[in-house]
Every structure is written in structure tokens, then in C-alpha cells.
PDB file of N, CA and C in Angstrom:
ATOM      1  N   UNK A   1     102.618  90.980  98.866  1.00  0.00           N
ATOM      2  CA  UNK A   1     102.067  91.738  97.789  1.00  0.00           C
ATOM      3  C   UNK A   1     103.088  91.715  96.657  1.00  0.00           C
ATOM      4  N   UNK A   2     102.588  91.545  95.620  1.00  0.00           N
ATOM      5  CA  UNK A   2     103.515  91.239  94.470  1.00  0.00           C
ATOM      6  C   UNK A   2     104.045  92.239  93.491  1.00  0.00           C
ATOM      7  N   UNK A   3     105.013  93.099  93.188  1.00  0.00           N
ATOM      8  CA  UNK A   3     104.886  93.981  92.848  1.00  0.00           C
ATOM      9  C   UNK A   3     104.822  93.929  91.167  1.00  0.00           C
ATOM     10  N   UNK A   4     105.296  94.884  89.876  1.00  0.00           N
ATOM     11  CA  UNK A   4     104.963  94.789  89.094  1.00  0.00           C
ATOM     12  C   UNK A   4     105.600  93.099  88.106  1.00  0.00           C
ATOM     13  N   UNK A   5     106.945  93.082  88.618  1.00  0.00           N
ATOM     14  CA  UNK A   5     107.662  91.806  87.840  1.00  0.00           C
ATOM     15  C   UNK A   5     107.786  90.682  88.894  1.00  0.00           C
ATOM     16  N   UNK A   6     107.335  90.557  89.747  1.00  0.00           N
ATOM     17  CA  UNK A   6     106.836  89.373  90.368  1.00  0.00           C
ATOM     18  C   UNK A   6     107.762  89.786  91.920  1.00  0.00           C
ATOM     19  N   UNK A   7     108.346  90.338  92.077  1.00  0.00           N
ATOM     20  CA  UNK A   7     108.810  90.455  93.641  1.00  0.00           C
ATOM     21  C   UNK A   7     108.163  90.944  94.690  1.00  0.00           C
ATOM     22  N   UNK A   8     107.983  90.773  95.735  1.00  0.00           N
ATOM     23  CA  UNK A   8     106.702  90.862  96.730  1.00  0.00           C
ATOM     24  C   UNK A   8     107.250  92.840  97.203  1.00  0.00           C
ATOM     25  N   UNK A   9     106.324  93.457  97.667  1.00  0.00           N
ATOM     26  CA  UNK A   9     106.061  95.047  97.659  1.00  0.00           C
ATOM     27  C   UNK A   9     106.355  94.716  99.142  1.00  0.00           C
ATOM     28  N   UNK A  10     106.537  95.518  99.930  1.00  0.00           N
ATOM     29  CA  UNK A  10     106.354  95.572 101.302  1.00  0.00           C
ATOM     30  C   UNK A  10     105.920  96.420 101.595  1.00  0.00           C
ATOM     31  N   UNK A  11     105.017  96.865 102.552  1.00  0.00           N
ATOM     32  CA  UNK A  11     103.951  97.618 102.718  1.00  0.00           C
ATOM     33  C   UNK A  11     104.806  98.942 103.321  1.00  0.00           C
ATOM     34  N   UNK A  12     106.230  98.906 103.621  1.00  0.00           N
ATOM     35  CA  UNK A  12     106.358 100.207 103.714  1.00  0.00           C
ATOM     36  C   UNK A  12     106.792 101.176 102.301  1.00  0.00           C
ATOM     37  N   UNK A  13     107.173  99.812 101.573  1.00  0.00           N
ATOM     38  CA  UNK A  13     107.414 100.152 100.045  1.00  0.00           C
ATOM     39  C   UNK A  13     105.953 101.190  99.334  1.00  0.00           C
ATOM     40  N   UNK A  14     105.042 100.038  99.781  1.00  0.00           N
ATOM     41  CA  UNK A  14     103.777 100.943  99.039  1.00  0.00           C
ATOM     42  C   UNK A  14     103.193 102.153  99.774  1.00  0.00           C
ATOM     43  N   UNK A  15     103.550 102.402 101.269  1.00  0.00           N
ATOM     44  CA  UNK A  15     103.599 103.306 101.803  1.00  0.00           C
ATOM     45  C   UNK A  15     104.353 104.656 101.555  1.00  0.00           C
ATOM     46  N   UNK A  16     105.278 104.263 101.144  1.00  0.00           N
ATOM     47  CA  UNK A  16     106.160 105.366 100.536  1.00  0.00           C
ATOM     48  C   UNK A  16     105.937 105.796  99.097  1.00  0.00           C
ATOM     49  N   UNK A  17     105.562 104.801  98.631  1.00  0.00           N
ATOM     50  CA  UNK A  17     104.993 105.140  96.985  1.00  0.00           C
ATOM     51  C   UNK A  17     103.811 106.089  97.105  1.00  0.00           C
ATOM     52  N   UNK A  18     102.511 105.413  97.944  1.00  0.00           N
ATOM     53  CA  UNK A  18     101.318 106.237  98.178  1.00  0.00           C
ATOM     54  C   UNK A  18     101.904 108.142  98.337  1.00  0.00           C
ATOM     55  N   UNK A  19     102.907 108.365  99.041  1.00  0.00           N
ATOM     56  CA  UNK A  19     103.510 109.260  99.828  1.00  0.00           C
ATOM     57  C   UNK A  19     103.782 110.014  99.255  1.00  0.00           C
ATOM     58  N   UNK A  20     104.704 109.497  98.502  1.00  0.00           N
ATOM     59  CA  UNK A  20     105.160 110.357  97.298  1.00  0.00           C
ATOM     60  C   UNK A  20     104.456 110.561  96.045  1.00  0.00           C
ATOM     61  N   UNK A  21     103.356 109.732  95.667  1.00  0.00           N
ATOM     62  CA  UNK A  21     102.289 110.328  94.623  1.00  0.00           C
ATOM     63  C   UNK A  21     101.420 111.535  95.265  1.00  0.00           C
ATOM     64  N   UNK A  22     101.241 111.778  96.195  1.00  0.00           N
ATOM     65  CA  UNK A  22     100.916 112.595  97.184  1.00  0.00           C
ATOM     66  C   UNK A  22     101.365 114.070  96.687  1.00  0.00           C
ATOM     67  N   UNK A  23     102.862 113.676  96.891  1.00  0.00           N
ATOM     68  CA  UNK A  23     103.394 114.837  96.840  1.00  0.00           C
ATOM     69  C   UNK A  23     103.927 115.200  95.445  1.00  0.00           C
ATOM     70  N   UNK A  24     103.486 114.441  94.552  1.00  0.00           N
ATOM     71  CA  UNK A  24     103.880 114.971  92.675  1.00  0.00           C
ATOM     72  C   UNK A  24     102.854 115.372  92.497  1.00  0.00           C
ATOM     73  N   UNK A  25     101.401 115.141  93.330  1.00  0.00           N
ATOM     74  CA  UNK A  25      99.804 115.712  93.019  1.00  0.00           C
ATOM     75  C   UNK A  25      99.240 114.785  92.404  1.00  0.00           C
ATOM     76  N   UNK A  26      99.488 113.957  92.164  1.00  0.00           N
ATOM     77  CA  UNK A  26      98.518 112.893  91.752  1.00  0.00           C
ATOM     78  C   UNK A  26      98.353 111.437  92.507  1.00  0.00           C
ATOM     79  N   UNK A  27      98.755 111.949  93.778  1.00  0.00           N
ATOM     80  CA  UNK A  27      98.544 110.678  94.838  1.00  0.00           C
ATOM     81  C   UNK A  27      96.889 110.807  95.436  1.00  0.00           C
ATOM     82  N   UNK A  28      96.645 110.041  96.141  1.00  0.00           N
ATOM     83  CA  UNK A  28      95.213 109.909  97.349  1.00  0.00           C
ATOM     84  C   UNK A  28      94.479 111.254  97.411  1.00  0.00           C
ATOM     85  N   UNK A  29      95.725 112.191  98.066  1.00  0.00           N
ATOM     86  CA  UNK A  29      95.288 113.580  97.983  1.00  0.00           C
ATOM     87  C   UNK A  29      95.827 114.609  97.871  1.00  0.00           C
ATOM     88  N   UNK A  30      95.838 115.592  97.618  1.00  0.00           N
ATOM     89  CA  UNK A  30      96.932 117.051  97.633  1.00  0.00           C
ATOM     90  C   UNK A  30      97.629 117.016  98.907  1.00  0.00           C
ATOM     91  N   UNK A  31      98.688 117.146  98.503  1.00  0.00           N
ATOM     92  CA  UNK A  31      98.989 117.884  99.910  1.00  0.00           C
ATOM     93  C   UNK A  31      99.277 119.376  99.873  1.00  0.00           C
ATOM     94  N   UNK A  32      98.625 119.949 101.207  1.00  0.00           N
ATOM     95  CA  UNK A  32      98.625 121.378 101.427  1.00  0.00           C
ATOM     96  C   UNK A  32     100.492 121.956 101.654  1.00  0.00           C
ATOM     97  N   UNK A  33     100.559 121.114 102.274  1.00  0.00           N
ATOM     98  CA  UNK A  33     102.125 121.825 102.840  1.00  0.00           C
ATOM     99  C   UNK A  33     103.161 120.707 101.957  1.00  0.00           C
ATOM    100  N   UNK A  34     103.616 120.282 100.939  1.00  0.00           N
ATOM    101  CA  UNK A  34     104.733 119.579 100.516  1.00  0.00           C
ATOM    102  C   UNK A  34     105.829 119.419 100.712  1.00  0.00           C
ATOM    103  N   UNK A  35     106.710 120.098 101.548  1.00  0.00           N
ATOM    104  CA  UNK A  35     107.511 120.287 102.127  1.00  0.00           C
ATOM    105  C   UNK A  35     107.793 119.653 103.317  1.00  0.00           C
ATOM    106  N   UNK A  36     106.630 120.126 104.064  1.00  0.00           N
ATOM    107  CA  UNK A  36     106.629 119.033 105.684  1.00  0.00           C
ATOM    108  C   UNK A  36     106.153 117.397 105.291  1.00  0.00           C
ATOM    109  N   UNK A  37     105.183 117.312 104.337  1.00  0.00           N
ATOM    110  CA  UNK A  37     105.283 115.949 103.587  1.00  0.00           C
ATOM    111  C   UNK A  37     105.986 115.407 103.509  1.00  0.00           C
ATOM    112  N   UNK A  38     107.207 116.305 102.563  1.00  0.00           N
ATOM    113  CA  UNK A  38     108.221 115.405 102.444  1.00  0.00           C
ATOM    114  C   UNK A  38     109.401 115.131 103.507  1.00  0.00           C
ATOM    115  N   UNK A  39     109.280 115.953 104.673  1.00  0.00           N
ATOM    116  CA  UNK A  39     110.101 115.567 105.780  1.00  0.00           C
ATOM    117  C   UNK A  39     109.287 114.323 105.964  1.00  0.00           C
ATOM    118  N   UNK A  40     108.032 113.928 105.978  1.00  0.00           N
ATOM    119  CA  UNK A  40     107.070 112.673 106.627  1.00  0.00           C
ATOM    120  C   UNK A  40     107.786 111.503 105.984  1.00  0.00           C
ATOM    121  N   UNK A  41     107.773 112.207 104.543  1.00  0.00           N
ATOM    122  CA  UNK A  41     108.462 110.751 103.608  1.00  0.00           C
ATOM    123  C   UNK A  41     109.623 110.571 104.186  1.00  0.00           C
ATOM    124  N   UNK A  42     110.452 111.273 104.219  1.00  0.00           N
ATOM    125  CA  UNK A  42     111.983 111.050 104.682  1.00  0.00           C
ATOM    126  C   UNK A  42     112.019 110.259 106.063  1.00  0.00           C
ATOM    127  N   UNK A  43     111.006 110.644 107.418  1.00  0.00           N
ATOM    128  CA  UNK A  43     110.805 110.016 108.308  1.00  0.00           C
ATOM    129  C   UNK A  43     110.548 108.817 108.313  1.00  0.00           C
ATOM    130  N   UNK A  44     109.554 108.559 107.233  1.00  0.00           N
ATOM    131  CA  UNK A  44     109.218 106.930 106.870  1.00  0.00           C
ATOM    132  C   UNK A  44     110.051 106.233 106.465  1.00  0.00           C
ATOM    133  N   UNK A  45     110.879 106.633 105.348  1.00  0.00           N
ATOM    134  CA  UNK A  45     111.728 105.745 104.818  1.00  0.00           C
ATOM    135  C   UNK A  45     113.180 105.462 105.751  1.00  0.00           C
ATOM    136  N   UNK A  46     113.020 106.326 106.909  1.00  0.00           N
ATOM    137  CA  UNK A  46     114.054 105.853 107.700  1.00  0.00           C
ATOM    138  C   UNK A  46     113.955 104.933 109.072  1.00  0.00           C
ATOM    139  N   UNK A  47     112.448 104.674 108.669  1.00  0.00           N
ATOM    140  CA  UNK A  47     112.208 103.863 109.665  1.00  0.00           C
ATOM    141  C   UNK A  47     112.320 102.225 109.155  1.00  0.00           C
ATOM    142  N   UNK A  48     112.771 101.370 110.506  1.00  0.00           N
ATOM    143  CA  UNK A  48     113.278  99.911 110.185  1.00  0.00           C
ATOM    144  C   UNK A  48     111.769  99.277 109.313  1.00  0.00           C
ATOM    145  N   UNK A  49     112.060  98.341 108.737  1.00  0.00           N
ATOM    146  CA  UNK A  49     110.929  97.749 108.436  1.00  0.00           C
ATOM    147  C   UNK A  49     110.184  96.639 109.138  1.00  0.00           C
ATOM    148  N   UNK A  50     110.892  96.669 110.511  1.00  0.00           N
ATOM    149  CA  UNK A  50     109.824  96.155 111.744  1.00  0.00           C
ATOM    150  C   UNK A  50     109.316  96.782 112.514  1.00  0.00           C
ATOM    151  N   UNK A  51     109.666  98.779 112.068  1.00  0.00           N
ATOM    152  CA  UNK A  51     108.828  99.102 113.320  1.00  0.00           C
ATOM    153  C   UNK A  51     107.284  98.672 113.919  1.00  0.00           C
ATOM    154  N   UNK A  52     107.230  98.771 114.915  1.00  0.00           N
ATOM    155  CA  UNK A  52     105.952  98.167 115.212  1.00  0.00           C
ATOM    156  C   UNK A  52     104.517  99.127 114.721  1.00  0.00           C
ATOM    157  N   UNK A  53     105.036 100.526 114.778  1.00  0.00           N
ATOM    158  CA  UNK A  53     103.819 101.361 113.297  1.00  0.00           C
ATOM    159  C   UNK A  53     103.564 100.571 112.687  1.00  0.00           C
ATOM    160  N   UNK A  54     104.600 100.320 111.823  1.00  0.00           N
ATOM    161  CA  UNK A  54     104.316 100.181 110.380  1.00  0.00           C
ATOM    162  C   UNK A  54     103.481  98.771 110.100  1.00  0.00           C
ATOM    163  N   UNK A  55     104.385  97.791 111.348  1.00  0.00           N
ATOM    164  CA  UNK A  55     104.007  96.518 111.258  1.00  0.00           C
ATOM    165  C   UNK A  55     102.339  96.505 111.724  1.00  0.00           C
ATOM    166  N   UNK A  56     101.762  97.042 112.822  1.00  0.00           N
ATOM    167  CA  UNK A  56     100.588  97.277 112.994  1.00  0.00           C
ATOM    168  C   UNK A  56      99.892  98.220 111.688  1.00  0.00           C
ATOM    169  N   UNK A  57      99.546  98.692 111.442  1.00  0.00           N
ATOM    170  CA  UNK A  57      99.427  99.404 110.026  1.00  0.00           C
ATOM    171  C   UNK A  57      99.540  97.907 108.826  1.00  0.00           C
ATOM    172  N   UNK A  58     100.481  97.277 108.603  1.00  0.00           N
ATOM    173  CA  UNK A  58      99.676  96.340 107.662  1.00  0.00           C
ATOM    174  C   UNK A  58      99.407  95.418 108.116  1.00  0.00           C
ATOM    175  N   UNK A  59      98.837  95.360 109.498  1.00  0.00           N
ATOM    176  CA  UNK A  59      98.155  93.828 110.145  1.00  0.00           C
ATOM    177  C   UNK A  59      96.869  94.602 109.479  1.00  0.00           C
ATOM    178  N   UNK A  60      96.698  96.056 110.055  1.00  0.00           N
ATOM    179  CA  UNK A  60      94.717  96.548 109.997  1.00  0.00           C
ATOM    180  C   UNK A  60      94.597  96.503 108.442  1.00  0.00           C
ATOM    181  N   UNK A  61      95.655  96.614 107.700  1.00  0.00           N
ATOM    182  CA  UNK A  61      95.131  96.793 106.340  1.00  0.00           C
ATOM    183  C   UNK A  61      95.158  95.590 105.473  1.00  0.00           C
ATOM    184  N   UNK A  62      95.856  94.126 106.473  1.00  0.00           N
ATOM    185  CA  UNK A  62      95.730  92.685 105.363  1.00  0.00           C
ATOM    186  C   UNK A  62      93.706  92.483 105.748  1.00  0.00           C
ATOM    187  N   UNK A  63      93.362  92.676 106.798  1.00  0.00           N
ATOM    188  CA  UNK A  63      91.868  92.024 106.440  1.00  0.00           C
ATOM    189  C   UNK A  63      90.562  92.886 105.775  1.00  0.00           C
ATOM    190  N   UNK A  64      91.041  93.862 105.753  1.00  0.00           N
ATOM    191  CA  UNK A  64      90.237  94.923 105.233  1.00  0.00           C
ATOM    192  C   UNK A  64      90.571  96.480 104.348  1.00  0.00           C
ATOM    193  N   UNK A  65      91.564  96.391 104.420  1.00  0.00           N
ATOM    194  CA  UNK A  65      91.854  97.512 102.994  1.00  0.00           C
ATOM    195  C   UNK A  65      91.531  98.994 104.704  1.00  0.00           C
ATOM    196  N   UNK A  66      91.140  98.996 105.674  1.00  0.00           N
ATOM    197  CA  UNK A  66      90.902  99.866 106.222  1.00  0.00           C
ATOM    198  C   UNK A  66      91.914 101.174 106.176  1.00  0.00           C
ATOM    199  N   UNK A  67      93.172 100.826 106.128  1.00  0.00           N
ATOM    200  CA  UNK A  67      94.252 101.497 106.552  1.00  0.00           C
ATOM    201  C   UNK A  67      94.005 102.687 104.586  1.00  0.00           C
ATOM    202  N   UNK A  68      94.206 101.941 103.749  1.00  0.00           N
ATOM    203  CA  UNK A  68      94.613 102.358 102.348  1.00  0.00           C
ATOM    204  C   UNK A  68      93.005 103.687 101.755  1.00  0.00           C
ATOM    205  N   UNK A  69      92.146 102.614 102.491  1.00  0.00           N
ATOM    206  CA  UNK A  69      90.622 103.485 102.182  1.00  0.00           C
ATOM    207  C   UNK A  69      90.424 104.402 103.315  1.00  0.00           C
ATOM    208  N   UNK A  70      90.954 104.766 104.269  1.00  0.00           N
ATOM    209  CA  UNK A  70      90.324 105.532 105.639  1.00  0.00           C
ATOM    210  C   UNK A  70      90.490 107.084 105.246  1.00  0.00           C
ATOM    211  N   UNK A  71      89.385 107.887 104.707  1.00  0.00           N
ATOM    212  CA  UNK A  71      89.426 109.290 104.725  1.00  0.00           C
ATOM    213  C   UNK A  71      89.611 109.901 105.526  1.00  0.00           C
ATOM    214  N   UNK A  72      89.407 109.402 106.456  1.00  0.00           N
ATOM    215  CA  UNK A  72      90.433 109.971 108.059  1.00  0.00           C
ATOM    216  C   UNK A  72      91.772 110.432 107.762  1.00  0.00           C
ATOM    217  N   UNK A  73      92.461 109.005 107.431  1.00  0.00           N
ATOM    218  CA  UNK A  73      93.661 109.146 106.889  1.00  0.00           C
ATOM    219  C   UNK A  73      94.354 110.231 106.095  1.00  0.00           C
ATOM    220  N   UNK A  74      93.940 109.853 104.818  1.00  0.00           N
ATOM    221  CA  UNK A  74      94.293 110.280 103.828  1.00  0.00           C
ATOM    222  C   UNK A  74      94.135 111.593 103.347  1.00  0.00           C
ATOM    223  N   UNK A  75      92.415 112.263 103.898  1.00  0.00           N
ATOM    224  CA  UNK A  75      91.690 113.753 103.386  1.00  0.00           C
ATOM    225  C   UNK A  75      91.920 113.937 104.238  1.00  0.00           C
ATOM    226  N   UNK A  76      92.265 114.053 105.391  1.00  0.00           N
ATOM    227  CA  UNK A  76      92.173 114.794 107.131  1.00  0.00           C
ATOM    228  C   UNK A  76      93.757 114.635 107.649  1.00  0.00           C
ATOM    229  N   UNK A  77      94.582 113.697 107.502  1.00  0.00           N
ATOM    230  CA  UNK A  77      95.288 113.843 108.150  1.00  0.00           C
ATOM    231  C   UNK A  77      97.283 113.924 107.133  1.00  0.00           C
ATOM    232  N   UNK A  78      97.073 113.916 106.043  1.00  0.00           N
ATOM    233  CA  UNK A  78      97.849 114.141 105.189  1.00  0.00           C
ATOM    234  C   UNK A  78      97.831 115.601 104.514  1.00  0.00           C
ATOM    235  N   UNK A  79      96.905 115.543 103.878  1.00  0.00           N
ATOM    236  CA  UNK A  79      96.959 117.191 103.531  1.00  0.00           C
ATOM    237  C   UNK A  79      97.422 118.164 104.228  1.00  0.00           C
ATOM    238  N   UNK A  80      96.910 118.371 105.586  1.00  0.00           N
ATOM    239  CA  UNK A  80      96.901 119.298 106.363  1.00  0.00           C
ATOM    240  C   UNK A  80      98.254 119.051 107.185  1.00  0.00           C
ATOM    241  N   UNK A  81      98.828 117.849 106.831  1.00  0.00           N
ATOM    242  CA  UNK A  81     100.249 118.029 108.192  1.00  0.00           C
ATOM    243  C   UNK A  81     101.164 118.890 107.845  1.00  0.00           C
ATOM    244  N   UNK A  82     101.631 119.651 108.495  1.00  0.00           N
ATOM    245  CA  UNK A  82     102.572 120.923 108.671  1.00  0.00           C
ATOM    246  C   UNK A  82     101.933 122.030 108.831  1.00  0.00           C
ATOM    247  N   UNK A  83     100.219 122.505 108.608  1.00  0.00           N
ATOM    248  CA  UNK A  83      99.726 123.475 109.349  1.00  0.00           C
ATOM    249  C   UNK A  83      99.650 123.559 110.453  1.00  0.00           C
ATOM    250  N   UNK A  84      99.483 122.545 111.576  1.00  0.00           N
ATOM    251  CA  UNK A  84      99.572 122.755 112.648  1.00  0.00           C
ATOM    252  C   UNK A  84     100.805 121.773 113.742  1.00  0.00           C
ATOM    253  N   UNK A  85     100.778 120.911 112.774  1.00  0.00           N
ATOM    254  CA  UNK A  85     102.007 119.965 113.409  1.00  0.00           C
ATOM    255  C   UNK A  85     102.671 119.502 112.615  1.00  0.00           C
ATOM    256  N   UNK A  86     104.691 119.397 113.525  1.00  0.00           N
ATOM    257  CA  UNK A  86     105.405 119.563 112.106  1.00  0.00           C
ATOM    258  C   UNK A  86     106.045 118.294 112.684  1.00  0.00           C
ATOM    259  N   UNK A  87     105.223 117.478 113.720  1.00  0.00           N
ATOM    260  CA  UNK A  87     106.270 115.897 114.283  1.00  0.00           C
ATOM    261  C   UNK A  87     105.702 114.763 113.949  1.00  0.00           C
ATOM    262  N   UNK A  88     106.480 114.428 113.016  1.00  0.00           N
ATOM    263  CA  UNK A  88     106.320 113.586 112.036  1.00  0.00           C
ATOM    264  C   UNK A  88     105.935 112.172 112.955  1.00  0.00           C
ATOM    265  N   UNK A  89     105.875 111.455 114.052  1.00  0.00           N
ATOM    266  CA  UNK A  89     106.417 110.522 115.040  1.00  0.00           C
ATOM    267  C   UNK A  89     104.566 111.033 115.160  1.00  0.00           C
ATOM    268  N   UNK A  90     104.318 111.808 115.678  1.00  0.00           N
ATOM    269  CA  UNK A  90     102.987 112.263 116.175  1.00  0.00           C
ATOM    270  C   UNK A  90     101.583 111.915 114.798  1.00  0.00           C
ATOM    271  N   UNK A  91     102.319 112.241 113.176  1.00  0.00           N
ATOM    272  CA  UNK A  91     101.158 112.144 112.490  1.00  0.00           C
ATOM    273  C   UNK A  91     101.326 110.569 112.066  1.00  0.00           C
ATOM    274  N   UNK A  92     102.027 109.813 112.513  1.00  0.00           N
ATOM    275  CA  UNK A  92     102.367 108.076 112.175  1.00  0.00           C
ATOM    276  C   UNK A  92     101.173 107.821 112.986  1.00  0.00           C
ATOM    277  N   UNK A  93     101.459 108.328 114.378  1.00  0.00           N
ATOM    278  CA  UNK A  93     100.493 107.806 115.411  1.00  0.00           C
ATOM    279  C   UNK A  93      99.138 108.045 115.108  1.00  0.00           C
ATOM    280  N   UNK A  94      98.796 109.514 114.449  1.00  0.00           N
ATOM    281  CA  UNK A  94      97.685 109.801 114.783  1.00  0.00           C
ATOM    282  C   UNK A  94      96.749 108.518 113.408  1.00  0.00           C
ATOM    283  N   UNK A  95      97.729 108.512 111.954  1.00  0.00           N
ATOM    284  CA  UNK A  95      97.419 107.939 110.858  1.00  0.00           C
ATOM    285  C   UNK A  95      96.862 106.185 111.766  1.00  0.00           C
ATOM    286  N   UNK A  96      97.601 105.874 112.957  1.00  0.00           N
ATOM    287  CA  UNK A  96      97.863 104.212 113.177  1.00  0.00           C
ATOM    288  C   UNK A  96      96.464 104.349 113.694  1.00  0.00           C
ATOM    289  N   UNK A  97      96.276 105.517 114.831  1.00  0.00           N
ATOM    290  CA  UNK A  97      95.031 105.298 115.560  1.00  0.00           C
ATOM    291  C   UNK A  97      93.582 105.433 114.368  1.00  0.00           C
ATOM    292  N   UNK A  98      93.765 106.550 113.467  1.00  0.00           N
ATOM    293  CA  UNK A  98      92.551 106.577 112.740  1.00  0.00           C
ATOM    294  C   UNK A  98      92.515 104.925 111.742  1.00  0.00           C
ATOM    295  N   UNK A  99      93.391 104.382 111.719  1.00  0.00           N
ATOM    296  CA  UNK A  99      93.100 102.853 110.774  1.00  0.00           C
ATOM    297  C   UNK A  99      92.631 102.136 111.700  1.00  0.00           C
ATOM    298  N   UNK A 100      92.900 102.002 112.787  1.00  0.00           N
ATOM    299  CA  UNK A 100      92.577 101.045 114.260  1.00  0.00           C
ATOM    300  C   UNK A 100      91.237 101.290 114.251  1.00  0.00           C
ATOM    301  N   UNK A 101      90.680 102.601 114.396  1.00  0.00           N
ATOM    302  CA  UNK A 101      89.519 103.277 115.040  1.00  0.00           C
ATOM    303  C   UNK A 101      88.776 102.413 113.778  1.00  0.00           C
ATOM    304  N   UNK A 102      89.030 102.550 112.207  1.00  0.00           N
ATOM    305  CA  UNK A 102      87.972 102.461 111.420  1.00  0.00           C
ATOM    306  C   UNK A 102      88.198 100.852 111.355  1.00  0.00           C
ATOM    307  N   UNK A 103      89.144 100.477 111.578  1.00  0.00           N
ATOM    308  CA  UNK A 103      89.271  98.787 111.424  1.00  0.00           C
ATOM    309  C   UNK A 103      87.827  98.239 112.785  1.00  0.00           C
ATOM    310  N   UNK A 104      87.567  98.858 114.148  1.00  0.00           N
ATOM    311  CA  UNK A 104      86.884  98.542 115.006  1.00  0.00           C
ATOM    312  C   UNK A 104      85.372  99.043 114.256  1.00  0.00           C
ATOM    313  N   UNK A 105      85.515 100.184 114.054  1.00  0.00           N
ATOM    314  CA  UNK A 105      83.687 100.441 113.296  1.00  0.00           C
ATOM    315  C   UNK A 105      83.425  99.032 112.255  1.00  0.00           C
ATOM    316  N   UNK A 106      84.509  98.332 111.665  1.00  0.00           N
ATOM    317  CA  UNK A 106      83.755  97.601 110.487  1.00  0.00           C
ATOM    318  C   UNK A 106      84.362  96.436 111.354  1.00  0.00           C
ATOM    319  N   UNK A 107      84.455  96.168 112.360  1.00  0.00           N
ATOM    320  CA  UNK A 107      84.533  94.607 113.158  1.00  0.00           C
ATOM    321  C   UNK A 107      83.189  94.896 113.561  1.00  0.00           C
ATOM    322  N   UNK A 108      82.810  96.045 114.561  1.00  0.00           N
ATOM    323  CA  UNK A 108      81.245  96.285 114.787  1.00  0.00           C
ATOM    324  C   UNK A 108      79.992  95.877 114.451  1.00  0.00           C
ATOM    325  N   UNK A 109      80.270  96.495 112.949  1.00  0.00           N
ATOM    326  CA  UNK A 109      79.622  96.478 112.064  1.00  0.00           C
ATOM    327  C   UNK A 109      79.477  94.841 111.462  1.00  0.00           C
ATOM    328  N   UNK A 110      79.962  94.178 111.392  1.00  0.00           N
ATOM    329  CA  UNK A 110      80.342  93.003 110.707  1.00  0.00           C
ATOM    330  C   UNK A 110      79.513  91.913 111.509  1.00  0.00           C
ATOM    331  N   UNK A 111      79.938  92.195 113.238  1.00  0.00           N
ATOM    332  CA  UNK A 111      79.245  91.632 114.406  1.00  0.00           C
ATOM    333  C   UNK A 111      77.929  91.259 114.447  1.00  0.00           C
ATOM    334  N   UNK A 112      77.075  93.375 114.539  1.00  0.00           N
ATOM    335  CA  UNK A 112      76.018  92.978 114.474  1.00  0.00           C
ATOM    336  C   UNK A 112      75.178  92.712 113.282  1.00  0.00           C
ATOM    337  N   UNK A 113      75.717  92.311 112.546  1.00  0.00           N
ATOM    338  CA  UNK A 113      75.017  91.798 110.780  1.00  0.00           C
ATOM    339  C   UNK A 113      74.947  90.033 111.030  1.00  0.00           C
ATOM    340  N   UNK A 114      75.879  89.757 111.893  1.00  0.00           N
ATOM    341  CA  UNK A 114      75.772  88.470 112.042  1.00  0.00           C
ATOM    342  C   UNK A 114      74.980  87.446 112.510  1.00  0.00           C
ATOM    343  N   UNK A 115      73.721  86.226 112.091  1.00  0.00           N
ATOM    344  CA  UNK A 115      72.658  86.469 112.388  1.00  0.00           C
ATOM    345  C   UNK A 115      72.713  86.073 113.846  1.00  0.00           C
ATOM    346  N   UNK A 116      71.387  85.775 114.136  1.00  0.00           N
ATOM    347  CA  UNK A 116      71.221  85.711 115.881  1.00  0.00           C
ATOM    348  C   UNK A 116      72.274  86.073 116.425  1.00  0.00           C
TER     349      UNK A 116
END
């Protein structure tokens, strides 16, 4: 991914960008708790850039945008982190499984559209 002057973005780069527009209020979505957010950001950015999250996370999101568009994601599971859970390791997972889950509805979907 190319970023603005021609050097390639890395998806934990734009992950962290998404993250933090988040948390100035003009990201994806509000966040309710900003604070535990920003422990999330801090968690992210200290993670290697091979973890296997992250690396799974932009396999689901090179064929389909699933990961970046999933309201799962983004309205359900960002806003609300630090009302009830404050482990950051736990909302990676839960973010990996809801992109997986919606990456399988639109393989599904894709399947049976296909003719005979």
C-alpha cells in the first residue's frame, strides 16, 4: 500500500492511524472509553510487525476490504472496549475473529452466486 509520497504503508501503520483517528473523534467511530483505547494503541504499536494477528488481519483484508468495512469491528467492538474489558490481547482476538467470521459470510456468499 502506497502511502502519501510513494513509500509503501504497512498495514499495522494504517492500523494505528485508523486507531488513533478514533481517538481525536474523527476516526471510523467514537470511542466511548479513550483512555483504554489508547492503552489498545500503545498495545498495537508494540507489537512486532510479524505478529501473526496482525499478519492474519491483512491476509482477510488484501481480498476484500472485510477487515477495514466490518461493523462488527469497528461500531461493536472499538467503542465499547474498556466498559467491560480492559485486555487488550483479548479485543485483537475478538477484532481477528469478527474479520474471519465476515471474510467466510462473503466467501459463502460469493459460492452460492456462482452459477451451477
Amino acid at each position: 500500500m502506497r502511502g502519501k509520497r510513494g513509500w509503501i504503508v504497512t498495514f499495522k501503520e494504517e492500523f494505528l492511524r485508523e486507531l488513533d483517528d478514533c481517538l481525536r473523534g474523527f476516526g471510523a467511530v467514537p470511542a466511548a472509553h479513550p483512555a483504554e483505547l489508547a492503552r489498545f494503541v500503545d498495545y498495537v504499536r508494540a507489537l512486532p510487525e510479524d505478529d501473526d494477528r496482525l499478519r492474519s488481519l491483512a491476509g482477510v483484508d488484501q481480498g476484500s476490504g472485510s477487515f477495514w468495512n466490518n461493523p462488527a469491528v469497528w461500531w461493536e467492538q472499538v467503542p465499547g472496549f474498556g466498559a467491560d474489558d480492559a485486555d487488550c490481547a483479548r479485543l485483537l482476538d475478538r477484532m481477528l475473529d469478527e474479520a474471519i467470521s465476515d471474510e467466510i459470510d462473503v466467501l459463502e456468499m460469493e459460492i452460492r452466486e456462482l452459477p451451477g
